[in-house]
Protein backbone atom coordinates (compact mmCIF):
# COMPACT_ATOMS: atom_id res chain seq x y z
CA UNK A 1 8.02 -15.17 22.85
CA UNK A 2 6.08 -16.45 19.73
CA UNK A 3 3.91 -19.00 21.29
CA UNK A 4 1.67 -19.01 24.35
CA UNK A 5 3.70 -21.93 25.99
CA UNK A 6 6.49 -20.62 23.93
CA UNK A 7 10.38 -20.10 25.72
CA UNK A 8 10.04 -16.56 27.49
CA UNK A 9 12.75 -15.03 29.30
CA UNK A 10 13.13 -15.53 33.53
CA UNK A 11 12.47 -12.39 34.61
CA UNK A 12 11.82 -10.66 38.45
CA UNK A 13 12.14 -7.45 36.93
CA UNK A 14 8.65 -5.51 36.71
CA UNK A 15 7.68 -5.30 32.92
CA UNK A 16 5.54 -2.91 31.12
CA UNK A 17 4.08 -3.75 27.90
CA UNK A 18 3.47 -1.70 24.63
CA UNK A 19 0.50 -2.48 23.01
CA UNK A 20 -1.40 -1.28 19.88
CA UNK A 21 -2.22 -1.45 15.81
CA UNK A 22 0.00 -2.37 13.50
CA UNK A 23 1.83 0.66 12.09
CA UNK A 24 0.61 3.03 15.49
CA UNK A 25 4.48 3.86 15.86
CA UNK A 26 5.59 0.70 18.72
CA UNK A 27 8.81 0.50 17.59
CA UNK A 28 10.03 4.18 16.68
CA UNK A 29 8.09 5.44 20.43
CA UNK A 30 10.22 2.65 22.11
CA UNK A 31 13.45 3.92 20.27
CA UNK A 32 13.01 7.21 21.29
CA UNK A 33 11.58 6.65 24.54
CA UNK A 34 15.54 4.58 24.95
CA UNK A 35 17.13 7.34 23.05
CA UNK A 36 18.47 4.61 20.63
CA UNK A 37 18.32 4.50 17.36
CA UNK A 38 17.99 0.76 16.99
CA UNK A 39 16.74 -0.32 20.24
CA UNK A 40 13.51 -1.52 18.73
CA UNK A 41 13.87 -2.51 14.64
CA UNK A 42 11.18 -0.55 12.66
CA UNK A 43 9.81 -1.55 9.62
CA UNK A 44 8.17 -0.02 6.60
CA UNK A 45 6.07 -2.87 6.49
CA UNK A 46 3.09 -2.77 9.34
CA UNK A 47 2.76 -6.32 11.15
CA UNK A 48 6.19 -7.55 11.22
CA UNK A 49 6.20 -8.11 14.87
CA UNK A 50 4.78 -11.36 15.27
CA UNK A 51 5.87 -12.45 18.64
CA UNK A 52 6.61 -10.69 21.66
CA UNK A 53 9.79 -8.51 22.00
CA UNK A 54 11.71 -8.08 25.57
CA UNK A 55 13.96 -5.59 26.51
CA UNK A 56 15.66 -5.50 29.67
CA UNK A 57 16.87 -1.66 30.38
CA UNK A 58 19.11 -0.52 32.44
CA UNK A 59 18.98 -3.83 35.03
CA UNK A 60 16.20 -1.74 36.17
CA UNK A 61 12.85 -3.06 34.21
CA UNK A 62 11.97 -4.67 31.23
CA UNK A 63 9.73 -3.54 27.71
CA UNK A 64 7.53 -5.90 26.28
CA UNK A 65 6.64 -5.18 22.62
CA UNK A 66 3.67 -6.74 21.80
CA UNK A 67 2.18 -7.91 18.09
CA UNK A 68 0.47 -5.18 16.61
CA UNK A 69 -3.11 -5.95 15.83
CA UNK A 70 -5.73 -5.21 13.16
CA UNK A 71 -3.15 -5.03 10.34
CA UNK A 72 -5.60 -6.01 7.35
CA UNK A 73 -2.66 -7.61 5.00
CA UNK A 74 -2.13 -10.14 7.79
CA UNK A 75 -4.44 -13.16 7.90
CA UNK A 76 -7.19 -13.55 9.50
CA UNK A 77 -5.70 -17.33 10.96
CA UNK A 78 -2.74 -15.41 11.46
CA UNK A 79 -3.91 -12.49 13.57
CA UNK A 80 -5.77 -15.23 15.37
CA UNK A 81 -3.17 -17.03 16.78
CA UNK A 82 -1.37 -13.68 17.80
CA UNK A 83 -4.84 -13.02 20.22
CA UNK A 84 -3.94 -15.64 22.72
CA UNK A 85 -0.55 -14.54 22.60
CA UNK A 86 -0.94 -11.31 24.01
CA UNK A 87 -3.93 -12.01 26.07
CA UNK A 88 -1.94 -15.13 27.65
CA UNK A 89 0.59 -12.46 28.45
CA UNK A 90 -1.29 -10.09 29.73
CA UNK A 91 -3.47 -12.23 31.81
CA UNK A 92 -0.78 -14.28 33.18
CA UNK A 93 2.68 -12.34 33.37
CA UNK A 94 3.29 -11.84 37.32
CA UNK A 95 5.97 -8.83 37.31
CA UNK A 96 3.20 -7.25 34.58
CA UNK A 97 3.07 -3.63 36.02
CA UNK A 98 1.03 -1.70 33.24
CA UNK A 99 0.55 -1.31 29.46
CA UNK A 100 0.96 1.51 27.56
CA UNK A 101 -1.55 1.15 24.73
CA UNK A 102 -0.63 3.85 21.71
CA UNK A 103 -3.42 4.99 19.23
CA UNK A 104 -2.81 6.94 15.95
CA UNK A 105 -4.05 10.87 16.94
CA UNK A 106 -5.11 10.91 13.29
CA UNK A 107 -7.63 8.09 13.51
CA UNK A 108 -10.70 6.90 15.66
CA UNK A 109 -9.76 4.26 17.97
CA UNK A 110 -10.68 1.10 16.10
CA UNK A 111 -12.98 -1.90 17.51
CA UNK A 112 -10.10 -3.57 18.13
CA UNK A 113 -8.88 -0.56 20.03
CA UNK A 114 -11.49 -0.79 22.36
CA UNK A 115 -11.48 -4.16 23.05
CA UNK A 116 -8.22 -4.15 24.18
CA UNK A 117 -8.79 -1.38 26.49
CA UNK A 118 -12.01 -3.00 27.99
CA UNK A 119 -9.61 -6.16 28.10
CA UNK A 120 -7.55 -4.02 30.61
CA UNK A 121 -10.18 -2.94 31.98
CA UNK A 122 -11.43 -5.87 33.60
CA UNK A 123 -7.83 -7.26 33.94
CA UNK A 124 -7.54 -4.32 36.33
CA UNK A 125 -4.28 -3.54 34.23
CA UNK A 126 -3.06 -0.26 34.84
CA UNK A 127 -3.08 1.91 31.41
CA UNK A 128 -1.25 4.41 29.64
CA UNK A 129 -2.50 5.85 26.38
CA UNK A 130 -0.13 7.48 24.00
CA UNK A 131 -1.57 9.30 21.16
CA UNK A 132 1.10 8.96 18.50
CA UNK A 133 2.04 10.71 15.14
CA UNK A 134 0.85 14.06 16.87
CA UNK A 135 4.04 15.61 14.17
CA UNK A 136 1.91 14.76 11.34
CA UNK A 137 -1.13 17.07 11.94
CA UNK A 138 -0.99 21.31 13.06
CA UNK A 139 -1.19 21.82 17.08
CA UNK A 140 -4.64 23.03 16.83
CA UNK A 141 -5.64 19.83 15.37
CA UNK A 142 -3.69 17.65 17.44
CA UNK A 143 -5.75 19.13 20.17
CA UNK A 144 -9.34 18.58 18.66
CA UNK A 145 -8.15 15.30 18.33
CA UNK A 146 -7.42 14.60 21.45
CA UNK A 147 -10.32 16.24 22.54
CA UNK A 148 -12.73 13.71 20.32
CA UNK A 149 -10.40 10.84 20.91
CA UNK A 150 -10.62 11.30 25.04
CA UNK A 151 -14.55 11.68 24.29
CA UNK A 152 -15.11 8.50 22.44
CA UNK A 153 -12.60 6.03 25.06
CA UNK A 154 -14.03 8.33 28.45
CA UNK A 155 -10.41 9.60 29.09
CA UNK A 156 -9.38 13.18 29.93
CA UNK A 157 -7.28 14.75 28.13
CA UNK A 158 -5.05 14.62 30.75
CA UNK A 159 -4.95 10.57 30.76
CA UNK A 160 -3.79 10.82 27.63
CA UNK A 161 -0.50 11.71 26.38
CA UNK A 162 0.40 13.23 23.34
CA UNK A 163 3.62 11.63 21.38
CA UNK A 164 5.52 12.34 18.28
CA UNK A 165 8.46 9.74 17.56
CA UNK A 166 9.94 12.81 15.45
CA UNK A 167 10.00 15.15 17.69
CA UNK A 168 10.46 13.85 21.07
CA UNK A 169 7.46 15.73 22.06
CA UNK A 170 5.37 13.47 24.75
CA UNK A 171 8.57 12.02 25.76
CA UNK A 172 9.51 13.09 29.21
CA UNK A 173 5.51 12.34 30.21
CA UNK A 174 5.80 9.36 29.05
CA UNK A 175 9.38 8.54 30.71
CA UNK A 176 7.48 9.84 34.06
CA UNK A 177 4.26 7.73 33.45
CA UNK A 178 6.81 4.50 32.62
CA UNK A 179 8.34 5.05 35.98
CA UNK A 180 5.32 5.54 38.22
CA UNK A 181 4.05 2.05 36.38
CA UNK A 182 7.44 0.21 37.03
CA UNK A 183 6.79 1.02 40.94
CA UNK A 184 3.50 0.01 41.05
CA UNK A 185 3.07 -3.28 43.38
């Protein structure tokens, strides 16, 4: 879907949508969430997705990448137009069950981090976070970071989950999470 009014698929299934910065870890997370290689393309290059991605699994639900945001080698028009994309979405998408919103464990959550989780907030939009890239820093440090991380959004550590795309670790908490979201009503 690359416009707000733009062709979508028909879909009954219940969706849950990914959402985050460019270059948080969208795609490889959704691979290895699939346990496909491919299921999601990644790219070297932060802000490539610049519409909104489907994928159906199983028969059972479907994935909805959304555009990465705050990528600062995209323009400013063009990370405009994305906004009303994914707040169209997620304002307006009736089989919308959740969103699983990823931050980088290495970095405070952004402005533009927060706004989308106050944007969820008062959409009443049930939320995941995933703290990705937990394989690039030492245990101990992964946990400080959570620790500051779930201090600055209000979160407890354990409304977060930790996630490394290398690893797998985070992924069976996350599979569970995905499935208590898919039967929400």
């Amino acid at each position: 879907m690359a416009t707000v009014d733009g062709w979508r698929p028909t879909n009954e299934l219940p969706e849950v949508a990914f959402a985050g910065r460019s270059n948080v870890g969208k795609s490889s997370l959704l691979n290895k969430l699939v346990r496909r290689k491919a299921f999601a393309r990644v790219s070297n290059t932060p802000g490539r997705t610049r519409e909104i991605n489907f994928f159906k699994v199983n028969d059972l639900f479907v994935l909805a990448d959304l555009p990465g945001y705050g990528y600062a080698r995209i323009s400013k028009d063009r990370q405009a137009e994305w906004r009303p994309l994914i707040e169209g979405y997620l304002s307006h998408s009736p089989t919308l069950r959740g969103v699983v919103q990823l931050l980088d464990v290495r970095h405070d959550p952004t402005e533009d981090d927060r706004q989308m989780i106050d944007f969820l907030a008062e959409l009443e939009t049930p939320t995941v976070v995933v703290l990705t890239k937990i394989d690039k820093l030492k245990p101990a440090a992964v946990a400080e970071r959570v620790e500051k991380i779930g201090r600055t959004l209000r979160l407890d550590a354990d409304q977060m989950i930790p996630f490394s795309a290398v690893s797998g670790a985070g992924r069976d908490e996350l599979a569970e999470a995905l499935v208590s979201l898919v039967a929400e009503r």
